[in-house]
Protein backbone atom coordinates (compact mmCIF):
# COMPACT_ATOMS: atom_id res chain seq x y z
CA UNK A 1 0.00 0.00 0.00
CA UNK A 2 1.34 3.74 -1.01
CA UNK A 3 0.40 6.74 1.97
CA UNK A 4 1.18 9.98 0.62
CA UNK A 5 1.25 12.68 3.55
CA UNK A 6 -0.16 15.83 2.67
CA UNK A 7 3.17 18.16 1.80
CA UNK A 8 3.66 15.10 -1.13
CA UNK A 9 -0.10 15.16 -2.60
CA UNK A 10 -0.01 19.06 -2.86
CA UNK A 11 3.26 19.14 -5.24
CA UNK A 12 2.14 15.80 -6.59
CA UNK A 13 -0.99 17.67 -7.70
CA UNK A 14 0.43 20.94 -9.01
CA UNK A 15 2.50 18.81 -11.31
CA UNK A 16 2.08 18.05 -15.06
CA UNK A 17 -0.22 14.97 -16.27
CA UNK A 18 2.66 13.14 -17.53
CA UNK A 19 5.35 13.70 -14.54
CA UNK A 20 2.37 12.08 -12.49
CA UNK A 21 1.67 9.46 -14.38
CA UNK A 22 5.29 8.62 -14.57
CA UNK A 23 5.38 8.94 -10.52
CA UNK A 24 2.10 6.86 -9.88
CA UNK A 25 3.53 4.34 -12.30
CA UNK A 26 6.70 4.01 -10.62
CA UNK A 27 4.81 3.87 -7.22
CA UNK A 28 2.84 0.83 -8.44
CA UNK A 29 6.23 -1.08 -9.41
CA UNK A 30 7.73 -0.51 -6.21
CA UNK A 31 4.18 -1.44 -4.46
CA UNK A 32 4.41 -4.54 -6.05
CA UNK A 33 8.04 -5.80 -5.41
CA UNK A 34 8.94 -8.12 -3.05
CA UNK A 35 11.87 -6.01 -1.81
CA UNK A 36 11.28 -2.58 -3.24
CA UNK A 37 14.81 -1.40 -1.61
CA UNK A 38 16.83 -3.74 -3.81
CA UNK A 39 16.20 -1.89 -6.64
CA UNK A 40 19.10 -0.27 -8.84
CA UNK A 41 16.28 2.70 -9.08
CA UNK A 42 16.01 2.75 -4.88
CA UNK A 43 18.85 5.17 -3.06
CA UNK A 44 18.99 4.67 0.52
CA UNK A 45 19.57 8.03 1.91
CA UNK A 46 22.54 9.11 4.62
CA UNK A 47 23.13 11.66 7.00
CA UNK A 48 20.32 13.02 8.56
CA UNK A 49 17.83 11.44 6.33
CA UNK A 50 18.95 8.11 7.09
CA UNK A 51 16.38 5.69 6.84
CA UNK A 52 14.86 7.22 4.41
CA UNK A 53 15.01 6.21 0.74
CA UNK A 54 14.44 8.05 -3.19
CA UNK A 55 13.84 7.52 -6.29
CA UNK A 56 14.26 9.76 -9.52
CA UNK A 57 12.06 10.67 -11.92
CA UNK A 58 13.21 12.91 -14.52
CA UNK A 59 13.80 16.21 -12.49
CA UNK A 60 12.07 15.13 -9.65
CA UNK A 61 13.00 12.98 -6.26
CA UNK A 62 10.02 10.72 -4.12
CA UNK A 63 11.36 10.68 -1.36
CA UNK A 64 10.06 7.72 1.21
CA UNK A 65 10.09 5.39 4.00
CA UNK A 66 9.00 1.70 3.62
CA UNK A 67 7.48 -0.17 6.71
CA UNK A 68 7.82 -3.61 4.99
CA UNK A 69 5.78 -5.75 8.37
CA UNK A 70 2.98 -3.85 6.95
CA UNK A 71 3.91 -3.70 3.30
CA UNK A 72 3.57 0.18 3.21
CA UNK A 73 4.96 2.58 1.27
CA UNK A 74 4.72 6.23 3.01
CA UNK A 75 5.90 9.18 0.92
CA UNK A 76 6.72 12.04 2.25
CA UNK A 77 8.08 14.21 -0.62
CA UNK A 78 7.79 14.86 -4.13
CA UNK A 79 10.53 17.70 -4.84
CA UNK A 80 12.86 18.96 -7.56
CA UNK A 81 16.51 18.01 -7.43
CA UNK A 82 17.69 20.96 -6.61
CA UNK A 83 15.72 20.76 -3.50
CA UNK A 84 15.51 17.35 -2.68
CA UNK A 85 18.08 17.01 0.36
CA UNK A 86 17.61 20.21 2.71
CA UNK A 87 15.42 19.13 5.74
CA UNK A 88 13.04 21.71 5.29
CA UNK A 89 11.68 20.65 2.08
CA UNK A 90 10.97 17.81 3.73
């Protein structure tokens, strides 16, 4: 199952038809793995967003945490590169 906290579903809405279509499609895939985090498209984050993890789509980073007893997927951001890391975007 996919949660996407609030901050994620406003830039997820304000976003073109095709970025979110490429997003939600990506979503699914990783919804549907067995081990979503041993993907080559899956980045385990460091530092102070450890435990976190991202993937890229074109210009953009999700940026998410995976509870795997309870096979959920939460996102918690959707931003540009150039934004993704700082804490506050987050």
């Amino acid at each position: 199952m996919v949660e996407v906290y609030p901050h994620a579903e406003k830039v997820y809405v304000r976003l073109d038809r095709k970025m979110r279509e490429r997003i939600r499609s990506r979503l699914e895939a990783l919804e549907a793995m067995e081990h979503p985090n041993r993907t080559p498209q899956v980045a385990q984050l460091t530092g102070k967003l450890r435990g976190f993890y991202r993937f890229r789509v074109g210009d953009y980073r999700v940026i998410f945490e995976m509870f795997p007893e309870r096979r959920v997927i939460a996102v918690y951001a959707i931003v540009h590169r150039s934004r993704a890391y700082r804490s506050t975007d987050i």
